[in-house]
Protein backbone atom coordinates (compact mmCIF):
# COMPACT_ATOMS: atom_id res chain seq x y z
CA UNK A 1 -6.86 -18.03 -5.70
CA UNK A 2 -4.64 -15.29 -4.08
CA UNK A 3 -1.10 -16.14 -4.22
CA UNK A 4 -0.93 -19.97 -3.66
CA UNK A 5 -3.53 -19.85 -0.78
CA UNK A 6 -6.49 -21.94 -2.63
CA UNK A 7 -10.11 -19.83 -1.56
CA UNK A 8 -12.40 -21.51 0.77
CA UNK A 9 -15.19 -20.18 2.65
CA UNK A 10 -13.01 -19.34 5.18
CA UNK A 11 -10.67 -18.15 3.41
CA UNK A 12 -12.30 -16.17 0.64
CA UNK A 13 -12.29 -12.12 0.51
CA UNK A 14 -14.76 -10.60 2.66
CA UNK A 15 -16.42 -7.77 0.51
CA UNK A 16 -15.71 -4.42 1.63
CA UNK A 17 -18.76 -1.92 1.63
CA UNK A 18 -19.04 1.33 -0.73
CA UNK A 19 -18.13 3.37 2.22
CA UNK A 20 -15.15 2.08 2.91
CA UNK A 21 -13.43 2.16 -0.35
CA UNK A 22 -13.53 5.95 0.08
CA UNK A 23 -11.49 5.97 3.18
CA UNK A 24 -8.37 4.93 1.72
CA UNK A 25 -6.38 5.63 -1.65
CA UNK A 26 -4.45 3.17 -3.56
CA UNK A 27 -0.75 3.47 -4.63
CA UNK A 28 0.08 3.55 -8.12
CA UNK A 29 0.56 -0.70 -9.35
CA UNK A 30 -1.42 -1.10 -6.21
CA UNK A 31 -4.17 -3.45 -6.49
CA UNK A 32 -5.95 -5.48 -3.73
CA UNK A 33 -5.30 -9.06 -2.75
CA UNK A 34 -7.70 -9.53 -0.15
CA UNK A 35 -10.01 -8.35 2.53
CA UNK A 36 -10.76 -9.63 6.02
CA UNK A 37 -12.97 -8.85 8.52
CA UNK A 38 -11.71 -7.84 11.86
CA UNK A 39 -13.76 -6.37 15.02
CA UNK A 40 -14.92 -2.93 13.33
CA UNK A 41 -13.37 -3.05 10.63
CA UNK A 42 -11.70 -5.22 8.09
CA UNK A 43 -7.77 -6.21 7.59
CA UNK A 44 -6.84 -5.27 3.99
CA UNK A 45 -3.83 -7.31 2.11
CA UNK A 46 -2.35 -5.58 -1.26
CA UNK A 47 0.36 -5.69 -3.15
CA UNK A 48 2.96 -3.79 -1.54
CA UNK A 49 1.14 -3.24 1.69
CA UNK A 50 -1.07 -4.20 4.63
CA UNK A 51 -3.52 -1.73 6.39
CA UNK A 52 -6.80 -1.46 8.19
CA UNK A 53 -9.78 0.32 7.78
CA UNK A 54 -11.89 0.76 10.42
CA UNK A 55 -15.76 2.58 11.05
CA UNK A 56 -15.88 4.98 13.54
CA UNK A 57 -19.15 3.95 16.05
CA UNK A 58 -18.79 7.69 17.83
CA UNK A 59 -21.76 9.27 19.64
CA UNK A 60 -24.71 11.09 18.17
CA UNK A 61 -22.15 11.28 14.77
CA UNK A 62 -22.82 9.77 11.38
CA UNK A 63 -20.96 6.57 10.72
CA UNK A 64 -17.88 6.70 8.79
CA UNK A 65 -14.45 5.04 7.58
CA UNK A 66 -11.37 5.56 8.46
CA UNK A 67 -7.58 4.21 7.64
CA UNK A 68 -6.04 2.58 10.72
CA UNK A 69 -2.23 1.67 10.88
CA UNK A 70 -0.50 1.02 7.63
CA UNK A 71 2.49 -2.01 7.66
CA UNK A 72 4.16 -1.43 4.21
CA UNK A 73 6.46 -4.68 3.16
CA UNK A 74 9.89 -3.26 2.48
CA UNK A 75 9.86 -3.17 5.87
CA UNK A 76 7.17 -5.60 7.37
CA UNK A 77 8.28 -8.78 9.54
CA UNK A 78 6.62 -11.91 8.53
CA UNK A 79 3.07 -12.01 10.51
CA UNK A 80 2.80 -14.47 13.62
CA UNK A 81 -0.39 -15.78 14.94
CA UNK A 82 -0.62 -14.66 18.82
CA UNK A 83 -3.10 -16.83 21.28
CA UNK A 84 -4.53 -18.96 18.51
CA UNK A 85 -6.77 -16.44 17.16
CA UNK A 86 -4.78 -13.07 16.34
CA UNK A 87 -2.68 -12.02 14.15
CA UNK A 88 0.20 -9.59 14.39
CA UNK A 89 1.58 -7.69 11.88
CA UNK A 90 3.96 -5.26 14.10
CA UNK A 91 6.07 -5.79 17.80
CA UNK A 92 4.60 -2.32 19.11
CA UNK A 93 1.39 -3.63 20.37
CA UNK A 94 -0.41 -0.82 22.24
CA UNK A 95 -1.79 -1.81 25.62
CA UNK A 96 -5.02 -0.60 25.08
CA UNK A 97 -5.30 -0.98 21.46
CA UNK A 98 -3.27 -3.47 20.21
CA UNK A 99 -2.34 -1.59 16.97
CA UNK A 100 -1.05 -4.19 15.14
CA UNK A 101 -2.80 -7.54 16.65
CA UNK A 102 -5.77 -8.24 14.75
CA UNK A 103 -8.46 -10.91 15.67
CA UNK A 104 -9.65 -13.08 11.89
CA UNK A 105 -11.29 -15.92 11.26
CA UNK A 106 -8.80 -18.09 10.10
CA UNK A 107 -5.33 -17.05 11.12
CA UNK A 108 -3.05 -19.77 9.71
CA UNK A 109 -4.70 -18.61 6.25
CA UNK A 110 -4.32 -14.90 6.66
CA UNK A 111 -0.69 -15.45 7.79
CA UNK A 112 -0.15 -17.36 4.45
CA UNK A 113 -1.85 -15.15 2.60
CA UNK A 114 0.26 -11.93 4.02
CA UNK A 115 3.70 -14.81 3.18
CA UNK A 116 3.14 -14.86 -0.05
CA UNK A 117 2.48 -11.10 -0.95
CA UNK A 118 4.91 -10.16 1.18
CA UNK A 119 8.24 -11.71 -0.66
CA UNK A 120 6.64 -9.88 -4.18
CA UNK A 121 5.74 -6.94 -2.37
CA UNK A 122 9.65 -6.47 -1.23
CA UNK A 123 10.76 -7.09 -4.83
CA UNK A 124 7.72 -4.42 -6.11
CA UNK A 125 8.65 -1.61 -3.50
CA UNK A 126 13.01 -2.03 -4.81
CA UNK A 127 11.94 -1.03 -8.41
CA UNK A 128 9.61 1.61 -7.47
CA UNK A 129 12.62 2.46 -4.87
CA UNK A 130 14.90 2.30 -8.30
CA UNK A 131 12.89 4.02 -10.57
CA UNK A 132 12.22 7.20 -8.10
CA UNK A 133 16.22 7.11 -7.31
CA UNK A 134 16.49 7.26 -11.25
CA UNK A 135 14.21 10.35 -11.53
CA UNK A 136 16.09 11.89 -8.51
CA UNK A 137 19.20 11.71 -10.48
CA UNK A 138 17.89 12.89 -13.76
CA UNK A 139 16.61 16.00 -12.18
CA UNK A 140 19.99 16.60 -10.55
CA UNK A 141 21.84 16.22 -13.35
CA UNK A 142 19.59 18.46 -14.96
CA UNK A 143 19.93 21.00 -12.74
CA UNK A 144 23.80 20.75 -12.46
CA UNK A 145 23.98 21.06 -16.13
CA UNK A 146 21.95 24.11 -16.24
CA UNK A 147 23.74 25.74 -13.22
CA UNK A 148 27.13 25.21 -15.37
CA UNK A 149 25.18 26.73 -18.77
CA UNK A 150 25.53 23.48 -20.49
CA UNK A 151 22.82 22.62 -23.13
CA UNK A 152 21.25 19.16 -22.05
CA UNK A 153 18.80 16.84 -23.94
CA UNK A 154 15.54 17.33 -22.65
CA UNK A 155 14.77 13.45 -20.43
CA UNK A 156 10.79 12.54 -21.06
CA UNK A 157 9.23 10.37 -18.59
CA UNK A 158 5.98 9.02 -18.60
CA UNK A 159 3.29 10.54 -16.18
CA UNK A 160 2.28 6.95 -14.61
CA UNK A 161 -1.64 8.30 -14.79
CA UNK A 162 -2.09 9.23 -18.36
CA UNK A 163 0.77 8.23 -20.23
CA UNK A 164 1.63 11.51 -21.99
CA UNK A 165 5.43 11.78 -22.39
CA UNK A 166 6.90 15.09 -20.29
CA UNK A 167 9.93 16.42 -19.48
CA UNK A 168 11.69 14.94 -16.15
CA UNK A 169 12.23 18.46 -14.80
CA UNK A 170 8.77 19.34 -14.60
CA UNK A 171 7.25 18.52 -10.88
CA UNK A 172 3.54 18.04 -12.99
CA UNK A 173 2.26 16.10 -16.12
CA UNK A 174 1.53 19.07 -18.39
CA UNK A 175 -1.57 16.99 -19.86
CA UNK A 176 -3.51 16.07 -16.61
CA UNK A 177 -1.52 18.13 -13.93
CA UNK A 178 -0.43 14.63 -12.15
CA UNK A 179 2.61 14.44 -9.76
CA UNK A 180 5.75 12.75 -11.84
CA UNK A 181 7.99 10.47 -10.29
């Protein structure tokens, strides 16, 4: 079951090949809700964000995958279905393209589907919002306190890839070289 949209045949994730996996990275707390297939390519739901992947079909060149458009929810509109059989994710539909207007099996589901992760999603992306504004201010503070020559406890965070504690000043993880905050 993905969010309270019960799997059916219709309705159940279409698997996405090998190939594909390696066109796109994950966010940190990012994990994948569902998968559909869409002319090309396939429409991919997560946890804080909606995006395509697509496999490029050009001339006398090896097949490979690609990330199309990205619709992240803090700011995402709730989807519509468009002519019965599409649907849209975004209002600036590309004549030729149609950027965000994607043809799936079962619409009505998929627009569920995208409902229900979209309300968490919003709530996910204000505490990762929160928790980055919280660094931000550590390391100013930080830095305001050294540009007066006060002494200042040293603040640890925790590098979200291996766990080590390090100090919030540092721009790396000094265990596995990782980007903090």
């Amino acid at each position: 079951m993905v969010g309270s949209v019960p799997l059916s045949a219709e309705t159940e994730p279409d698997p996405l090949p090998a190939p594909a996996w390696r066109a796109f990275d994950l966010f940190e707390g990012e994990a994948l809700l569902n998968a559909w297939k869409v002319p090309r390519g396939f429409l991919v739901l997560t946890n804080l964000r909606c995006f395509a992947v697509y496999e490029s079909w050009e001339l006398f060149a090896p097949r490979s995958w690609g990330l199309g458009p990205q619709f992240f929810f803090y700011n995402l509109r709730p989807p519509v279905i468009v002519l019965g059989r599409f649907v849209q994710l975004s209002e600036e539909v590309e004549e030729a393209g149609a950027v965000g207007r994607f043809a799936v099996r079962d619409p009505p589901a998929v627009v569920e589907a995208i409902s229900v992760a979209l309300a968490s999603g919003r709530t996910a992306w204000a505490a990762r919002r929160e928790e980055t504004q919280r660094l931000i201010r550590a390391r100013q503070q930080i830095r305001e306190q050294r540009a007066a020559g006060v002494a200042h406890p040293e603040v640890m965070v925790r590098c979200s890839y291996c766990g080590n504690l390090a100090n919030a000043a540092l721009r790396q993880c000094p265990s596995c070289g990782a980007r903090l905050g």
